[in-house]
C-alpha atoms as a PDB file:
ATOM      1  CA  UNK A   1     132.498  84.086 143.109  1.00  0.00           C
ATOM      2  CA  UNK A   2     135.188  82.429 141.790  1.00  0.00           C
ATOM      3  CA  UNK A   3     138.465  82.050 143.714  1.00  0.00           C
ATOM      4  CA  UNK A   4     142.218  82.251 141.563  1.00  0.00           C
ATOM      5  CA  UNK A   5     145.482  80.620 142.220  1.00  0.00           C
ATOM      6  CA  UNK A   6     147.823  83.816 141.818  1.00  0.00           C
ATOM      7  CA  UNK A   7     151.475  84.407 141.758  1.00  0.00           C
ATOM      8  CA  UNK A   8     150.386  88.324 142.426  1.00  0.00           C
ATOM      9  CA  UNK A   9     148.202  90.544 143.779  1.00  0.00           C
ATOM     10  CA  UNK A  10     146.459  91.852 140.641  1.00  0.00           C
ATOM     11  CA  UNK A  11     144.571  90.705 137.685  1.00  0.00           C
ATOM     12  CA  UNK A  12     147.291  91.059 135.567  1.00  0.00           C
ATOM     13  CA  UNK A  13     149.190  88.399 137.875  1.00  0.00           C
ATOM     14  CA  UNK A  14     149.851  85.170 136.467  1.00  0.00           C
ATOM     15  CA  UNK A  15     148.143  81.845 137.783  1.00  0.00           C
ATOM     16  CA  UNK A  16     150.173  79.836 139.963  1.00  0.00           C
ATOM     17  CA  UNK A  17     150.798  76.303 138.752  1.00  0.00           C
ATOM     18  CA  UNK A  18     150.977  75.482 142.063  1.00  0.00           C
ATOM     19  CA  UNK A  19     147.300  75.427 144.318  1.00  0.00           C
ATOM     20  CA  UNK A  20     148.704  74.805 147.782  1.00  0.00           C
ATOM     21  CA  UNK A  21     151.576  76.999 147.847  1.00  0.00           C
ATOM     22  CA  UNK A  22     150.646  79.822 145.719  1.00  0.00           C
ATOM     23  CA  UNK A  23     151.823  82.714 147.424  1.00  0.00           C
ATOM     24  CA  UNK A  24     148.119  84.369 146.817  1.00  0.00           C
ATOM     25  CA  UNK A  25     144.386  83.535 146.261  1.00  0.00           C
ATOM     26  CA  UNK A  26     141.960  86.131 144.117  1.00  0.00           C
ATOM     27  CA  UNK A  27     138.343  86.078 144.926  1.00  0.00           C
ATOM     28  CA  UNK A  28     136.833  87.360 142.352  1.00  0.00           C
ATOM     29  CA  UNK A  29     133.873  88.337 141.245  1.00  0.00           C
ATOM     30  CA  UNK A  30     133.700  87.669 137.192  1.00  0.00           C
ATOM     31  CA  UNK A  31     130.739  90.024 136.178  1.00  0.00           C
ATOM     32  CA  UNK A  32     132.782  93.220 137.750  1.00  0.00           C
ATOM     33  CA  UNK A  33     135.872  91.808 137.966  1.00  0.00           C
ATOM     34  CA  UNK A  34     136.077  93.935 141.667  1.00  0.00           C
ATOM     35  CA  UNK A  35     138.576  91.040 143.983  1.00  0.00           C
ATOM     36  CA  UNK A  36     139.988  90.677 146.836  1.00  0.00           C
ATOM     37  CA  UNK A  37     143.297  89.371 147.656  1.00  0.00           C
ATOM     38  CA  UNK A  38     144.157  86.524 150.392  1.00  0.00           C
ATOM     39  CA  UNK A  39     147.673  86.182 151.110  1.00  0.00           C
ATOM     40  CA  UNK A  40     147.853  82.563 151.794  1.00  0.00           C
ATOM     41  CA  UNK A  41     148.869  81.534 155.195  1.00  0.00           C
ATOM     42  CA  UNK A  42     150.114  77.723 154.279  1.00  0.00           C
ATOM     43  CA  UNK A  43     152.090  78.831 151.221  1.00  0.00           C
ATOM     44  CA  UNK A  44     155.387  77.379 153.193  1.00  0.00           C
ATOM     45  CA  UNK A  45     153.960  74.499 154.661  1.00  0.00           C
ATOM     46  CA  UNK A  46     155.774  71.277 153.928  1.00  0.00           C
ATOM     47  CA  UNK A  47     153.174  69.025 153.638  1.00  0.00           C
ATOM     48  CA  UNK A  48     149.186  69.263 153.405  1.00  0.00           C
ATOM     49  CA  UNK A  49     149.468  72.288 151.845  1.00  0.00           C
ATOM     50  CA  UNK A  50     146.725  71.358 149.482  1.00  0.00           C
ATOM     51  CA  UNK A  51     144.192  70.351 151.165  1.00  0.00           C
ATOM     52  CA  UNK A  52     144.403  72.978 154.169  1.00  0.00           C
ATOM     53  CA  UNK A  53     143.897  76.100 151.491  1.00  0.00           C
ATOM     54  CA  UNK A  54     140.882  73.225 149.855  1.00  0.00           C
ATOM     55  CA  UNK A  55     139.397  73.639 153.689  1.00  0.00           C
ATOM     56  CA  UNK A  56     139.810  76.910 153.832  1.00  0.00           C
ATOM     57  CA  UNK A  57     138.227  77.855 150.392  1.00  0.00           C
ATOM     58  CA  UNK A  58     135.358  75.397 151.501  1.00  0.00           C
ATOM     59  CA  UNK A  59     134.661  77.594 154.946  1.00  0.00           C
ATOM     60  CA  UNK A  60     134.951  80.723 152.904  1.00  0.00           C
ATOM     61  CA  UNK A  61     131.467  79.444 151.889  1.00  0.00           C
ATOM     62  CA  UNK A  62     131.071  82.153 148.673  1.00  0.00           C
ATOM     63  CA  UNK A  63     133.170  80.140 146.063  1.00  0.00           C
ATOM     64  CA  UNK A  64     131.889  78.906 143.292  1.00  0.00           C
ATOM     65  CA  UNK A  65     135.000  78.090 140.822  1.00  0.00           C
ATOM     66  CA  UNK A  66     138.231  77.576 141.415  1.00  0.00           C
ATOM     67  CA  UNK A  67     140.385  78.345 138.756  1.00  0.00           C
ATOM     68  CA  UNK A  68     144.772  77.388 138.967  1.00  0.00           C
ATOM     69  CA  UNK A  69     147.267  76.119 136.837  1.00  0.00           C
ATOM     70  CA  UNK A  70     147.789  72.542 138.978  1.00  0.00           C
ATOM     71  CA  UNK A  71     146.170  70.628 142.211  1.00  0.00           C
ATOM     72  CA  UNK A  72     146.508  67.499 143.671  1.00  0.00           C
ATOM     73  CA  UNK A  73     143.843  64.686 144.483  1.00  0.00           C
ATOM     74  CA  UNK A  74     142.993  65.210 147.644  1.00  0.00           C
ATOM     75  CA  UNK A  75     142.667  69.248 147.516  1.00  0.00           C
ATOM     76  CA  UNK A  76     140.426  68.300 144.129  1.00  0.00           C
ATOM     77  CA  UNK A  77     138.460  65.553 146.189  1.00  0.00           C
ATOM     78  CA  UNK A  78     137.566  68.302 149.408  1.00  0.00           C
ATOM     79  CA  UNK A  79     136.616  71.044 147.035  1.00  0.00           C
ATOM     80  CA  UNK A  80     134.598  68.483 144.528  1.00  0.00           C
ATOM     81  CA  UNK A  81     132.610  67.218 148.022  1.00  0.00           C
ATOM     82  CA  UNK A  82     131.349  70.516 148.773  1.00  0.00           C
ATOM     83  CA  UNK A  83     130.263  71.429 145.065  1.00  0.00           C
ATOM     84  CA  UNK A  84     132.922  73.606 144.050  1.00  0.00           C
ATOM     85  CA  UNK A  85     134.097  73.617 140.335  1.00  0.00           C
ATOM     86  CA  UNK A  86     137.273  73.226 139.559  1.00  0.00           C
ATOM     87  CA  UNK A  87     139.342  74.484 136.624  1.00  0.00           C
ATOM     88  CA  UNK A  88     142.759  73.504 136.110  1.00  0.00           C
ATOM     89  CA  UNK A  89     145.449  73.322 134.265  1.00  0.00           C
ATOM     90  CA  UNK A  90     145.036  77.057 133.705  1.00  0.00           C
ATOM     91  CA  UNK A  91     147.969  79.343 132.440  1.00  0.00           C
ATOM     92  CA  UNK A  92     148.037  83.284 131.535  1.00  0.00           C
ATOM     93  CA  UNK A  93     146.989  86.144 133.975  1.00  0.00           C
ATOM     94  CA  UNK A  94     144.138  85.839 136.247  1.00  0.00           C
ATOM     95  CA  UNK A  95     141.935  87.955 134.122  1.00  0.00           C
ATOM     96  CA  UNK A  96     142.874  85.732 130.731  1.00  0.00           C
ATOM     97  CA  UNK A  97     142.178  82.092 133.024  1.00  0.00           C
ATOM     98  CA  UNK A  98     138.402  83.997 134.157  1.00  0.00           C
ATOM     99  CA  UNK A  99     137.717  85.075 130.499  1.00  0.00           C
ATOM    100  CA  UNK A 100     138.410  82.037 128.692  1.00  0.00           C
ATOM    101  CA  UNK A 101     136.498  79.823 131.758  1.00  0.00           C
ATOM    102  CA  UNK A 102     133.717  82.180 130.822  1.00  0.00           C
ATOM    103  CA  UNK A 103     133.907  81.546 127.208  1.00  0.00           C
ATOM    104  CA  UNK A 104     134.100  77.987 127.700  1.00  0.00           C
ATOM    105  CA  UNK A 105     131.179  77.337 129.899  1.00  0.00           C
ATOM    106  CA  UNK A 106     128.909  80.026 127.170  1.00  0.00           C
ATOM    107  CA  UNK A 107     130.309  77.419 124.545  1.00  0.00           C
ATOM    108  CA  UNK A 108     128.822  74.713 126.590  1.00  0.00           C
ATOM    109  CA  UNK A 109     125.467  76.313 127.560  1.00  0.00           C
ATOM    110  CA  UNK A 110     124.953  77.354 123.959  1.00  0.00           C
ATOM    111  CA  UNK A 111     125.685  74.280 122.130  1.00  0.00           C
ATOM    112  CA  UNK A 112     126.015  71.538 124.438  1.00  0.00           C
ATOM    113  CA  UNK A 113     128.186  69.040 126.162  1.00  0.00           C
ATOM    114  CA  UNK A 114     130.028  68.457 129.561  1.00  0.00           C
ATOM    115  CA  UNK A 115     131.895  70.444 131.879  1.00  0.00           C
ATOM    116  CA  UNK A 116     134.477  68.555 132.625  1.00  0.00           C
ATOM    117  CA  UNK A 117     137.624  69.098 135.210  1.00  0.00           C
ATOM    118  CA  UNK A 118     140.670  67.902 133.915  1.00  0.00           C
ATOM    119  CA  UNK A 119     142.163  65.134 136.249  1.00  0.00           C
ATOM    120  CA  UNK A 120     145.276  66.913 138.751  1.00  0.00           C
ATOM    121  CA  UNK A 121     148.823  66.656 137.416  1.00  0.00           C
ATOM    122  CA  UNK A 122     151.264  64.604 138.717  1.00  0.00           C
ATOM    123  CA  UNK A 123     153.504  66.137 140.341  1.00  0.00           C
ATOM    124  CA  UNK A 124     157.237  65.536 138.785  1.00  0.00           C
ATOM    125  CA  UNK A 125     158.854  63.841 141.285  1.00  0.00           C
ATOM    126  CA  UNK A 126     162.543  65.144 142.291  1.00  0.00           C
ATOM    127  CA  UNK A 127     162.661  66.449 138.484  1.00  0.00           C
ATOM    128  CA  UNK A 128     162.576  70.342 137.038  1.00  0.00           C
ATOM    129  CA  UNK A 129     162.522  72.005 133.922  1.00  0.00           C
ATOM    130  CA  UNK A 130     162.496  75.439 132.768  1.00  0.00           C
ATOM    131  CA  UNK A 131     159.878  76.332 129.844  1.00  0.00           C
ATOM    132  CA  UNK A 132     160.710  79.962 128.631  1.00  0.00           C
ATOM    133  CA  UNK A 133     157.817  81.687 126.776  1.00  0.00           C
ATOM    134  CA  UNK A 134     157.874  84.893 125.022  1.00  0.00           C
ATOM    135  CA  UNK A 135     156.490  87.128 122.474  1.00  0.00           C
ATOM    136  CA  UNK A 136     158.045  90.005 120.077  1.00  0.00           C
ATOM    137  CA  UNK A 137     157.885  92.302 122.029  1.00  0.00           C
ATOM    138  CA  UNK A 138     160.711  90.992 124.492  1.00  0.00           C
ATOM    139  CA  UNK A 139     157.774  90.052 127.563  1.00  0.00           C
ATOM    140  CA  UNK A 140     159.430  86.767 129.027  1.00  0.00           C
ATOM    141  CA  UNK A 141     157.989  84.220 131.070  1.00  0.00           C
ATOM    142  CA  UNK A 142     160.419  81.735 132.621  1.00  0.00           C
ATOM    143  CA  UNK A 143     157.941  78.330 134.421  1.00  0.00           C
ATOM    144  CA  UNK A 144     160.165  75.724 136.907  1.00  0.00           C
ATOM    145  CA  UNK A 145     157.607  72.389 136.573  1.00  0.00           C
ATOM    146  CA  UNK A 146     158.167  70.254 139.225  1.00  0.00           C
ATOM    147  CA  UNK A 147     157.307  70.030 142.966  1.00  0.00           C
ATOM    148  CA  UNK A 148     157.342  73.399 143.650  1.00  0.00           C
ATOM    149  CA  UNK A 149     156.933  75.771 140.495  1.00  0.00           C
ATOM    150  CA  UNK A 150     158.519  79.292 140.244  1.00  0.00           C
ATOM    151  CA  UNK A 151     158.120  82.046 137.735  1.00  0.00           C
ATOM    152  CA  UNK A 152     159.948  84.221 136.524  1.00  0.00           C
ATOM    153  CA  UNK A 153     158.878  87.407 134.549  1.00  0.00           C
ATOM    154  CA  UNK A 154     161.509  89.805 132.877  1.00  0.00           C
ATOM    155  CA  UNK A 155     161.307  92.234 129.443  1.00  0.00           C
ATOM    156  CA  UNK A 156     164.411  91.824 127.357  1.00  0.00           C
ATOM    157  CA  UNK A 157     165.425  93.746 124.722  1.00  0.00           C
ATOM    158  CA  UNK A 158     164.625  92.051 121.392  1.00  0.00           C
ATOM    159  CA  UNK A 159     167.851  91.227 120.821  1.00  0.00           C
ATOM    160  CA  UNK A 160     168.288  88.881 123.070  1.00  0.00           C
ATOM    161  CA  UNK A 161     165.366  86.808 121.989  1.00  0.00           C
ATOM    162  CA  UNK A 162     166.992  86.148 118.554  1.00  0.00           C
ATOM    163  CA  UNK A 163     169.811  83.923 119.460  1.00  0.00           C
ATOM    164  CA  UNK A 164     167.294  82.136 121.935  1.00  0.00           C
ATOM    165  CA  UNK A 165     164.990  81.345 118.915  1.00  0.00           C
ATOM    166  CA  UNK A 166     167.912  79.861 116.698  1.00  0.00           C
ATOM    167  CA  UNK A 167     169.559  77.968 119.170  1.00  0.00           C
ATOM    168  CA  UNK A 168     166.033  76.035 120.188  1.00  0.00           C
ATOM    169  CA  UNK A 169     165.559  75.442 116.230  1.00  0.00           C
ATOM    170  CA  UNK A 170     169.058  73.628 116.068  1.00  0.00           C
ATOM    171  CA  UNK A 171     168.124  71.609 119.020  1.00  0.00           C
ATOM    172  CA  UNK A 172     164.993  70.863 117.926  1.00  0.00           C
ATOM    173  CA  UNK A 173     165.956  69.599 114.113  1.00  0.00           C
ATOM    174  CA  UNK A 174     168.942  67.787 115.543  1.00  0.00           C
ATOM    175  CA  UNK A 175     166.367  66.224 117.778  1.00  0.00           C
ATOM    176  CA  UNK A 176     164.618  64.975 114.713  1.00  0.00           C
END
């Protein structure tokens, strides 16, 4: 089974950048893609977050991968110990983050070389900023990196994405 950071309840929720206070955990099962949500009972906890959800994904006992957008060291270390893959640095919805980890490890098997588990952020201390992503369509994705990452999802008319585009090219070529 493999177990999903989650901003949402669904599979077209987007993975939380944060591990130990995502406001929900997917367990999912990748052939059928049939889950199960867990509302996660530290998300508010001001410290040891992280490694309480890495104990309680280690007595859930079923888990095989976990798959979010960040973790720390010591939630990496308790989930590592008891043979639990770890993918991070994962972004899109949950069902995107399970396909591609699926790709990746076929890629592997087929022609070779090592899983490997990227090494846990770190975290930016006392500092924000806000990465907007969109497409044409007007689906926008506003990310807060720092020590506790929001998101925020909106569809603007497209319009409003034309001004956004021009003013990032100035800033960008006057950055040159």
């Amino acid at each position: 089974m493999f177990l999903v950071v989650s901003e949402g309840e669904s599979l077209d929720s987007f993975v939380s950048e944060d591990f130990g206070h995502a406001p929900y955990f997917l367990l999912v099962d990748p052939e059928t893609l049939d889950y199960h949500v867990i509302v996660n009972e530290f998300m508010d906890a001001p410290e040891g977050a992280g490694m309480a959800v890495a104990r309680a994904i280690v007595d859930l006992g079923n888990v095989d991968v976990v798959i979010t957008g960040g973790i720390g060291g010591h939630g990496m270390k308790i989930l590592g110990d008891a043979g639990i893959k770890v993918s991070s640095d994962e972004e899109g919805t949950v069902e995107q983050s399970i396909t591609d980890y699926l790709r990746r490890m076929e890629h592997i098997r087929k022609y070779g070389g090592e899983e490997r588990s990227p090494s846990p952020r770190k975290p930016f201390l006392g500092y924000s900023s806000i990465i907007i992503e969109g497409n044409d369509e007007g689906r926008v994705r506003a990310r807060r990196r720092g020590p506790r990452p929001r998101f925020q999802s909106a569809t603007l008319s497209p319009g409003f994405l034309s001004p956004l585009k021009q003013s990032f090219s100035m800033v960008t070529s006057s950055l040159s």
